[in-house]
PDB file of N, CA and C in Angstrom:
ATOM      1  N   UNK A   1      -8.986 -25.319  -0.756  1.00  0.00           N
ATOM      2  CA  UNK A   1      -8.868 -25.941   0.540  1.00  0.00           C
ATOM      3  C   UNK A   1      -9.357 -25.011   1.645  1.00  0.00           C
ATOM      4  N   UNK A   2      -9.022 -23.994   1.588  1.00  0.00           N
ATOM      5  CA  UNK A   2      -9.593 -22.938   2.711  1.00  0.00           C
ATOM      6  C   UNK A   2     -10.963 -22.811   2.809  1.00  0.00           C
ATOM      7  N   UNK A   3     -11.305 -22.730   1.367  1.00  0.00           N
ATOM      8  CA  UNK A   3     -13.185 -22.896   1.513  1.00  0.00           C
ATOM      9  C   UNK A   3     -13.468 -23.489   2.147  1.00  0.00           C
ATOM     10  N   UNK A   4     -12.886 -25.140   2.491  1.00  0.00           N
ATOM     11  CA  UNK A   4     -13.621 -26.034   3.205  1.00  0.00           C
ATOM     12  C   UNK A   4     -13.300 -26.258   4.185  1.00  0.00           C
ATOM     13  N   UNK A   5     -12.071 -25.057   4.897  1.00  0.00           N
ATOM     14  CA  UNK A   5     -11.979 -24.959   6.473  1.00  0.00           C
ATOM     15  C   UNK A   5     -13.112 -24.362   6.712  1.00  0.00           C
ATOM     16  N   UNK A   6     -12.999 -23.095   5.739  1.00  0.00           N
ATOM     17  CA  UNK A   6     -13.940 -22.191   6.059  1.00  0.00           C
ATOM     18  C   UNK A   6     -15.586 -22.486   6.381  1.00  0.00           C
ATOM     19  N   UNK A   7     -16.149 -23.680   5.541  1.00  0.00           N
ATOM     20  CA  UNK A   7     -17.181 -24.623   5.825  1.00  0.00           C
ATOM     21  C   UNK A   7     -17.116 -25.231   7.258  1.00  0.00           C
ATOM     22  N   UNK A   8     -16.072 -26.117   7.313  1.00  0.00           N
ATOM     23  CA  UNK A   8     -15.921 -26.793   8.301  1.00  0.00           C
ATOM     24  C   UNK A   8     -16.269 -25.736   9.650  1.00  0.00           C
ATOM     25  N   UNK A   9     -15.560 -24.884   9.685  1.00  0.00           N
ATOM     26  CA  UNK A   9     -15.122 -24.038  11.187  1.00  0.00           C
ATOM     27  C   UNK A   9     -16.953 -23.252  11.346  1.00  0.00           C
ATOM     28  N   UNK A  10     -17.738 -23.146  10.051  1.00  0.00           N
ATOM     29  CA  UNK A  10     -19.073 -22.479  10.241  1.00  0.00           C
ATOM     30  C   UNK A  10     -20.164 -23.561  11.280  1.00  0.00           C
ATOM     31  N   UNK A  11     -19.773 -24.558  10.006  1.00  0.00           N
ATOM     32  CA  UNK A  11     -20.825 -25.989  10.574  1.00  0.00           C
ATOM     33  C   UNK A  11     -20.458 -25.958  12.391  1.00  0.00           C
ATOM     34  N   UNK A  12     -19.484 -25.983  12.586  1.00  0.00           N
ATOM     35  CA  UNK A  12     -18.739 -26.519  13.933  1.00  0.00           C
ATOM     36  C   UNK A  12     -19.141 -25.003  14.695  1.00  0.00           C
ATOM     37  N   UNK A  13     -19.244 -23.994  14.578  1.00  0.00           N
ATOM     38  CA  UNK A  13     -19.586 -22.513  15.303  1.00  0.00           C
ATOM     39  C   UNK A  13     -20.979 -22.861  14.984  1.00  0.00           C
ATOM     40  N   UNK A  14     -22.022 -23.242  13.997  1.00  0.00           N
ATOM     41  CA  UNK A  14     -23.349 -23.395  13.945  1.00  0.00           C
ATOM     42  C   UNK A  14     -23.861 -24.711  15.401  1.00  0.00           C
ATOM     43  N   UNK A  15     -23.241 -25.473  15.471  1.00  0.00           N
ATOM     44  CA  UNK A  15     -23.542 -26.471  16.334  1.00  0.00           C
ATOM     45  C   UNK A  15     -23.399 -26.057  17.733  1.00  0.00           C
ATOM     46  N   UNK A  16     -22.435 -24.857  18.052  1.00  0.00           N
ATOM     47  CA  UNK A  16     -22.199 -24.607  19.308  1.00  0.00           C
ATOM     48  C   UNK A  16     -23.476 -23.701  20.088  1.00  0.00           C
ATOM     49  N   UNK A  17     -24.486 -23.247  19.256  1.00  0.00           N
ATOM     50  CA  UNK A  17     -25.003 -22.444  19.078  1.00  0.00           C
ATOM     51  C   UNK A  17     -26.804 -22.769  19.952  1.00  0.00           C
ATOM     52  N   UNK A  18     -26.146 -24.328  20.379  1.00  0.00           N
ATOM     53  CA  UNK A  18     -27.355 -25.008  21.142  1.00  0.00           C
ATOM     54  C   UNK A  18     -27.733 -24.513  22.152  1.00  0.00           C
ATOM     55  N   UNK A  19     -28.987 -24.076  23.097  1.00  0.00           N
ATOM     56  CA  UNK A  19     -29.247 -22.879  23.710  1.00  0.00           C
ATOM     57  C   UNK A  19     -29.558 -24.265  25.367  1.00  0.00           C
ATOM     58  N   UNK A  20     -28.878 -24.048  26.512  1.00  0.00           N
ATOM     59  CA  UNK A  20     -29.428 -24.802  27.440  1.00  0.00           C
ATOM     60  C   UNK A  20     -30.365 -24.261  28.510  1.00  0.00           C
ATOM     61  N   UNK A  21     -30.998 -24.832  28.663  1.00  0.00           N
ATOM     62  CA  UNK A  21     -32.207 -24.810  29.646  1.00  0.00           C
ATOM     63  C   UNK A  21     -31.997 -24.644  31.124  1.00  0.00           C
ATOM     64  N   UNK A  22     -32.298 -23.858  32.008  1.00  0.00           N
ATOM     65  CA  UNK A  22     -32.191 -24.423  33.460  1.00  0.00           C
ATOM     66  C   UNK A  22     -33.359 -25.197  33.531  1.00  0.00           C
ATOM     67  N   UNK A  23     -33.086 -25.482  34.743  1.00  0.00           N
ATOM     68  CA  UNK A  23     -34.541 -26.594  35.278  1.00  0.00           C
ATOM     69  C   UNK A  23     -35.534 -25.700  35.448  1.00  0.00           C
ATOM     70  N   UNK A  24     -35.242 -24.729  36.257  1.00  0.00           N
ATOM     71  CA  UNK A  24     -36.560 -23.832  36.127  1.00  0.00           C
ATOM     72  C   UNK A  24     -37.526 -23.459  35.102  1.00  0.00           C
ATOM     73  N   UNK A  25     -36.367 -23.228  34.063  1.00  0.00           N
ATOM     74  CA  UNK A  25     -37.141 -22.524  32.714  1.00  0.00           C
ATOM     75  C   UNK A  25     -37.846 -23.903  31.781  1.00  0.00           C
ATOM     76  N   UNK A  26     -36.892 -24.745  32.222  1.00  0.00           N
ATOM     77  CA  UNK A  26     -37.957 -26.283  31.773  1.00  0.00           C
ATOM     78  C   UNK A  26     -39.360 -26.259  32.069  1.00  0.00           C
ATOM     79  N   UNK A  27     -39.708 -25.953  33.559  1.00  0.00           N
ATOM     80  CA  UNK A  27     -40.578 -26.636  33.916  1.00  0.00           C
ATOM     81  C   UNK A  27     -41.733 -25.862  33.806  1.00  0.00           C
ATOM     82  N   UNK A  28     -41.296 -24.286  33.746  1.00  0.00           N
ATOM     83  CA  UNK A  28     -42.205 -22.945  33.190  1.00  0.00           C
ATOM     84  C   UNK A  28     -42.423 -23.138  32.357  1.00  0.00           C
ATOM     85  N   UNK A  29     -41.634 -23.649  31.011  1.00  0.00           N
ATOM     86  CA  UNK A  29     -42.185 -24.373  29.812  1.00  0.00           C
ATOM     87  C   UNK A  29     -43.546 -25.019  29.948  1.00  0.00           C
ATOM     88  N   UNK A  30     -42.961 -26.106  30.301  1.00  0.00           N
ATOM     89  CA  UNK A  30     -44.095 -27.146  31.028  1.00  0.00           C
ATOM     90  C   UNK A  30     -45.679 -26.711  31.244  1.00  0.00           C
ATOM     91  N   UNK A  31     -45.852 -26.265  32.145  1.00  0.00           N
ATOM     92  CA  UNK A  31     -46.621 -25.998  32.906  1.00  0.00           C
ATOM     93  C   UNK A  31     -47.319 -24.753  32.046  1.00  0.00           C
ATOM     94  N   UNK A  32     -46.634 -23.704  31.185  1.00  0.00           N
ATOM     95  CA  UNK A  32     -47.014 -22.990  30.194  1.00  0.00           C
ATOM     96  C   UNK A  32     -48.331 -24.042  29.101  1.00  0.00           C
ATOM     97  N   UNK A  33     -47.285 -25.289  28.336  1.00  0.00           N
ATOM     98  CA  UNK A  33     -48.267 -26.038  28.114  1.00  0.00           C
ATOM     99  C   UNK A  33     -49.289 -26.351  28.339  1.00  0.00           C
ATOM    100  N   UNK A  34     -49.418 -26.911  29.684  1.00  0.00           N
ATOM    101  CA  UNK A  34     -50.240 -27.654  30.168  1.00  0.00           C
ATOM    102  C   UNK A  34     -51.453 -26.812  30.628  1.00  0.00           C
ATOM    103  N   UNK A  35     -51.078 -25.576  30.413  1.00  0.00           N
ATOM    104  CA  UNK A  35     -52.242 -24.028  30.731  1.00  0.00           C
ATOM    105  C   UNK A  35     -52.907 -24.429  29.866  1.00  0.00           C
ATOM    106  N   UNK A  36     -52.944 -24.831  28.733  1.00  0.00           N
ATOM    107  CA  UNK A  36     -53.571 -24.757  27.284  1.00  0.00           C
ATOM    108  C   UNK A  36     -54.281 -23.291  27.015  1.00  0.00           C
ATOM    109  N   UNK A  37     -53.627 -22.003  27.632  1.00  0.00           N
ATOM    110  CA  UNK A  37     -53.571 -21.188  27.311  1.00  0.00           C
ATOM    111  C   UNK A  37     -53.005 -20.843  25.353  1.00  0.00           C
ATOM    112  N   UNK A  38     -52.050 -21.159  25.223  1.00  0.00           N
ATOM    113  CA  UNK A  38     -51.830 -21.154  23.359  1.00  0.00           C
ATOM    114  C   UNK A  38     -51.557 -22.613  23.407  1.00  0.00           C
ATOM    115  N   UNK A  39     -51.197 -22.797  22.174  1.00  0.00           N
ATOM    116  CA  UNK A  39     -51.101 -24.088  21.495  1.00  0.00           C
ATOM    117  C   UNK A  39     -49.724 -24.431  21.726  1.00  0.00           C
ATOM    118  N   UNK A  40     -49.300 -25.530  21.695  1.00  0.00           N
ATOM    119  CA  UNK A  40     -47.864 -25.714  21.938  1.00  0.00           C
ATOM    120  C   UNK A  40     -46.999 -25.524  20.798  1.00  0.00           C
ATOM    121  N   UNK A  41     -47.230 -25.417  19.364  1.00  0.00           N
ATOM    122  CA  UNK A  41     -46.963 -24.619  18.148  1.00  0.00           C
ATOM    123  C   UNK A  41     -46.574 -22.951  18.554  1.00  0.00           C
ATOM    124  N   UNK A  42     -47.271 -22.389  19.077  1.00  0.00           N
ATOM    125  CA  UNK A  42     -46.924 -21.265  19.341  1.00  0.00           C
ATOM    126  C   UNK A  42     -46.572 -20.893  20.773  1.00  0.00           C
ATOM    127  N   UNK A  43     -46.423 -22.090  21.387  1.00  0.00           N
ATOM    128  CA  UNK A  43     -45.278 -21.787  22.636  1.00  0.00           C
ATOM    129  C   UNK A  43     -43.783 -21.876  22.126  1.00  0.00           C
ATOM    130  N   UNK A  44     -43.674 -23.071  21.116  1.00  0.00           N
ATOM    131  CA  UNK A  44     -42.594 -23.514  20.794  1.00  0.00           C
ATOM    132  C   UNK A  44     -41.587 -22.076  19.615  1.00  0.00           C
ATOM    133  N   UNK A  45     -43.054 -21.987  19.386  1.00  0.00           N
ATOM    134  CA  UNK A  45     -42.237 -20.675  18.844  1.00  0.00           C
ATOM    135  C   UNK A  45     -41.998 -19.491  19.404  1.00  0.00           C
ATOM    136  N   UNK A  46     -42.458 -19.014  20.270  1.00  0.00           N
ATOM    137  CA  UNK A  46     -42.086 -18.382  21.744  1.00  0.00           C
ATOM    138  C   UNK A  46     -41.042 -18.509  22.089  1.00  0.00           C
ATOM    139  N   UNK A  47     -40.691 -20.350  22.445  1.00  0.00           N
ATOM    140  CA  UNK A  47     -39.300 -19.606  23.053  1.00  0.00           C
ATOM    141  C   UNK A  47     -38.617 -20.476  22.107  1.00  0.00           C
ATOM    142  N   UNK A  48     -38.512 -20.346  21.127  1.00  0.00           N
ATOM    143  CA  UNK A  48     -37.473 -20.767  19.901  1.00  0.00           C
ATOM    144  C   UNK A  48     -37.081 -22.390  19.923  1.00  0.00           C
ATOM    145  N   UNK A  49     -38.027 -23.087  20.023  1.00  0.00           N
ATOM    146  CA  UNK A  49     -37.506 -24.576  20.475  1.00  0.00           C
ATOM    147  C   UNK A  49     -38.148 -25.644  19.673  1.00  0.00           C
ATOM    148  N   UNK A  50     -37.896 -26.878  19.076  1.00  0.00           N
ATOM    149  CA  UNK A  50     -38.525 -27.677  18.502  1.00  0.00           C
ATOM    150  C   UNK A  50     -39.473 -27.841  18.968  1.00  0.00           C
ATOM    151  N   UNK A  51     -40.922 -28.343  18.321  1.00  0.00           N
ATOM    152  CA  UNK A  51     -42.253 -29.171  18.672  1.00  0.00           C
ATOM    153  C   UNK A  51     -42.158 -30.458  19.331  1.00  0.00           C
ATOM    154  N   UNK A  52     -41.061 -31.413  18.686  1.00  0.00           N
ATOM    155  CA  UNK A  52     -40.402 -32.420  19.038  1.00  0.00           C
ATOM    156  C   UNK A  52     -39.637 -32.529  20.602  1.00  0.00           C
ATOM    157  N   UNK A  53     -39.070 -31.499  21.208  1.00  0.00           N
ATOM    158  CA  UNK A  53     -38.251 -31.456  21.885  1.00  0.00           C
ATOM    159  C   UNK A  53     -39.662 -31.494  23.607  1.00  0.00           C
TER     160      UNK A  53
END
């Protein structure tokens, strides 16, 4: 049974772990893109964020 607190309490500390954005740093994103300076593959991996997102 403890194992699967012990699961439980990881999953639930893994989820908290979501990183938020200011607006600013959104839009520097953005506009990083839209440089087409790198690819958005390797912006996204820059600053650690889905392709999707």
């Amino acid at each position: 049974m403890s194992k699967k607190k012990n699961t439980s309490s990881l999953i639930s500390e893994l989820k908290k772990t979501r990183r938020n954005y200011a607006s600013e740093e959104k839009i520097r994103i953005v506009i990083d893109g839209m440089l087409g300076e790198s690819t958005i593959a390797e912006l996204c991996r820059k600053k650690g964020i889905a392709q999707a997102l």
